[in-house]
N, C-alpha and C. Protein backbone atom coordinates (compact mmCIF):
# COMPACT_ATOMS: atom_id res chain seq x y z
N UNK A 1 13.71 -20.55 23.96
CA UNK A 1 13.07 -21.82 24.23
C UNK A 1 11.60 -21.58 24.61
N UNK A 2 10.40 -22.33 23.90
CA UNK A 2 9.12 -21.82 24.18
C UNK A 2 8.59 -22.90 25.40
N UNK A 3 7.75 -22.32 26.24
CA UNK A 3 6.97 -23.37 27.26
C UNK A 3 6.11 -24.08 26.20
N UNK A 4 6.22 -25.38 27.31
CA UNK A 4 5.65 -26.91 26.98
C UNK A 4 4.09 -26.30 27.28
N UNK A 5 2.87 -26.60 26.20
CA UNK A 5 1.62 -26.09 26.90
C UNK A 5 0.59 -27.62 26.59
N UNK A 6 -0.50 -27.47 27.61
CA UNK A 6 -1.08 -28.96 26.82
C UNK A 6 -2.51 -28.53 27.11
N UNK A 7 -2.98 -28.82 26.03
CA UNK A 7 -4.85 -27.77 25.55
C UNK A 7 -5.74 -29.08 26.69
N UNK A 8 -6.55 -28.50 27.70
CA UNK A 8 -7.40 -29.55 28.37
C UNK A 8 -8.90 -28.82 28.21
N UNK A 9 -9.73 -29.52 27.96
CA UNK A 9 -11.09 -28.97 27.76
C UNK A 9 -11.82 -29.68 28.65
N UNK A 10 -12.90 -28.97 29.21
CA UNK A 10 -14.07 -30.08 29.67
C UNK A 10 -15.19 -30.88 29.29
N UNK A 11 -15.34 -32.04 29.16
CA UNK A 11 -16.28 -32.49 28.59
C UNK A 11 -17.47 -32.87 29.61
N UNK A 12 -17.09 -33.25 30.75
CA UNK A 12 -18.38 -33.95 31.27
C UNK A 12 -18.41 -32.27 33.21
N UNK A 13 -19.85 -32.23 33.19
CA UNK A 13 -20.38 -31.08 34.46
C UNK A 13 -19.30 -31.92 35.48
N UNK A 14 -19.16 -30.84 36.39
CA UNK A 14 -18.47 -31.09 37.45
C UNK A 14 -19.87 -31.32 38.47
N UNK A 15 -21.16 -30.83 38.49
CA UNK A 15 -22.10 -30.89 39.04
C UNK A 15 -22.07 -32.52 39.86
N UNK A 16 -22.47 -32.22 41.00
CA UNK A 16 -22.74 -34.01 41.41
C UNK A 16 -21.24 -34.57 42.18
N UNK A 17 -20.70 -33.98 41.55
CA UNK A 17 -18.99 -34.23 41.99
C UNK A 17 -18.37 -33.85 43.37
N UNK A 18 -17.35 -34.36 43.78
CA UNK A 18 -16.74 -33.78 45.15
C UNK A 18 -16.58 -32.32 44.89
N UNK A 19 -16.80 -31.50 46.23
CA UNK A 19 -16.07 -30.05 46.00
C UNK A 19 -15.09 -29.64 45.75
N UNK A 20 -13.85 -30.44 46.46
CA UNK A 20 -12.41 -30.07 45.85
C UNK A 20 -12.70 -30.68 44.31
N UNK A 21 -12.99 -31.71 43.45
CA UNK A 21 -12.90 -31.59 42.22
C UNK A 21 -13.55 -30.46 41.49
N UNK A 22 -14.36 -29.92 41.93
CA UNK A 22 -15.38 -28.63 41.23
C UNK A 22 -14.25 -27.57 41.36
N UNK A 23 -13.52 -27.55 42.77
CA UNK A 23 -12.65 -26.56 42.76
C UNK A 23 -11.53 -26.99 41.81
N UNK A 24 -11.09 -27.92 41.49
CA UNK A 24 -10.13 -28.34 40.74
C UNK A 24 -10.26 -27.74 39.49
N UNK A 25 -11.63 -28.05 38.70
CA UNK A 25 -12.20 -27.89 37.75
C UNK A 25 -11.69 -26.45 37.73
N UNK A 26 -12.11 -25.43 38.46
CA UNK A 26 -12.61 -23.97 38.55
C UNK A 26 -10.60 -23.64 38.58
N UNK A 27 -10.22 -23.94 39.32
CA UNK A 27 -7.92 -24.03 39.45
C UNK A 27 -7.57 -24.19 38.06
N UNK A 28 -8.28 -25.13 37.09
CA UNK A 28 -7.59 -25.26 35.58
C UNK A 28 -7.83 -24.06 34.78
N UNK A 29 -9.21 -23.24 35.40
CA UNK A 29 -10.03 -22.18 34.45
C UNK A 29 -11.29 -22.58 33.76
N UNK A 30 -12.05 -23.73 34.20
CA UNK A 30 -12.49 -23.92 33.10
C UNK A 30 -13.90 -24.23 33.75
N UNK A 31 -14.87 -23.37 33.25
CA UNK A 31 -16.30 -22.96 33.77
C UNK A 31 -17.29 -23.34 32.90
N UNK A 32 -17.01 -23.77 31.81
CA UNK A 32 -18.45 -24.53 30.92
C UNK A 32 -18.19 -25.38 30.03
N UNK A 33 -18.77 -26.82 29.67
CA UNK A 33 -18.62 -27.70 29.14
C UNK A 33 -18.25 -27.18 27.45
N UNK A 34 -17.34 -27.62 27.14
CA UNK A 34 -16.42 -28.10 25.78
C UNK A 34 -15.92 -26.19 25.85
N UNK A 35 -15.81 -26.08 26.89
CA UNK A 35 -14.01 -24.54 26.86
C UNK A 35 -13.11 -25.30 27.22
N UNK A 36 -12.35 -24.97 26.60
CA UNK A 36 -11.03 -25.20 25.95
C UNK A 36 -9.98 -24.58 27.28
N UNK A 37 -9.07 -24.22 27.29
CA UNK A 37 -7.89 -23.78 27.99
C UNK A 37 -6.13 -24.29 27.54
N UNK A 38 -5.45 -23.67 27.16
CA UNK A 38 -4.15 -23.95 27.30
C UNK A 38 -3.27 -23.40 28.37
N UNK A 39 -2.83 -24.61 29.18
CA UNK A 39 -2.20 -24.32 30.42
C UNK A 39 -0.76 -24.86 30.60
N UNK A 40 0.37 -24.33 31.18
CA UNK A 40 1.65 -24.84 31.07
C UNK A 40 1.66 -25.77 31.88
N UNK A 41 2.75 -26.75 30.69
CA UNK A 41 2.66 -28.02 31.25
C UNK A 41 3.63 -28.36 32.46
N UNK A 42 2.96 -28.23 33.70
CA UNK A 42 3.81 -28.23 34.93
C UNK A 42 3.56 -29.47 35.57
N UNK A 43 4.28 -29.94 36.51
CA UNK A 43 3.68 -30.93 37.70
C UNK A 43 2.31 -31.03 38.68
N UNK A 44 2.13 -29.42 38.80
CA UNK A 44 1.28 -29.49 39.32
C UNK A 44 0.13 -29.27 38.62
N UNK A 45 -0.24 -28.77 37.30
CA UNK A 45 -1.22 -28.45 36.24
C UNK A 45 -1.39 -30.64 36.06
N UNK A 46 -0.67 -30.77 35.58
CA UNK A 46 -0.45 -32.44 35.71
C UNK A 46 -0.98 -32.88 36.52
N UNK A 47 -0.69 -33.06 37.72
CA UNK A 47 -1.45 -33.16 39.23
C UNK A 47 -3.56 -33.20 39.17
N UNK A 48 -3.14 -31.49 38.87
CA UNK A 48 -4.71 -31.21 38.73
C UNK A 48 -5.49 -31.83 38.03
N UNK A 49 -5.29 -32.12 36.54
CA UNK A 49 -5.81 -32.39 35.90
C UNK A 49 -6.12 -34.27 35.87
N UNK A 50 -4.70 -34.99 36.57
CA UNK A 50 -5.33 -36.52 36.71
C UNK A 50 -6.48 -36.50 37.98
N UNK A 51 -6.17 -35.70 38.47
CA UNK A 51 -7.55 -35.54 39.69
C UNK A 51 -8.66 -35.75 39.06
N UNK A 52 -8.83 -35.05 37.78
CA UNK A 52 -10.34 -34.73 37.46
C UNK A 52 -10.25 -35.15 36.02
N UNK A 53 -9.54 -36.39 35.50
CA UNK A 53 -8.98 -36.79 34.33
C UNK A 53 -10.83 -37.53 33.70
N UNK A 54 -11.36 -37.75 34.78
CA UNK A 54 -13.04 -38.20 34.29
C UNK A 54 -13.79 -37.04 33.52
N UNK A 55 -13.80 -35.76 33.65
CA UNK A 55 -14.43 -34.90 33.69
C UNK A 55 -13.39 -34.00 32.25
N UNK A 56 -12.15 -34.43 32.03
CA UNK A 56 -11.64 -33.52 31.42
C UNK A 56 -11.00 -34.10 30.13
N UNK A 57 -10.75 -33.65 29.21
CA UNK A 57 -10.02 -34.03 27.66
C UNK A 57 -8.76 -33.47 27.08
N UNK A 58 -7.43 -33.95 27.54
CA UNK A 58 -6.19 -33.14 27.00
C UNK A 58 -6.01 -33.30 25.65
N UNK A 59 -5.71 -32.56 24.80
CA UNK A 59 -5.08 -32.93 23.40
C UNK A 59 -3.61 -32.22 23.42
């Protein structure tokens, strides 16, 4: 059985933003506008990512 994965990229700077979202940002992996990342799709990857769902792009 293979893990569930779901590709989130960043589109918009975390710059300007709260610190825990920058840290959020930095918890997914993802350090420069339009990198990519595939991360397993967990509750808490889920979690993270509606935190900072402004700043980020799942496909």
């Amino acid at each position: 059985m293979s893990k569930k994965t779901v590709k989130v990229t960043l589109v918009r700077s975390p710059n300007g933003t709260r610190g825990t979202h920058k840290a959020t940002v930095l918890g997914l992996g993802l350090k420069k506008i339009n990198q990519s990342r595939e991360l397993e799709d967990t509750p808490a990857v889920r979690g993270m990512i509606n935190k900072v769902s402004y700043l980020v792009r799942v496909d």
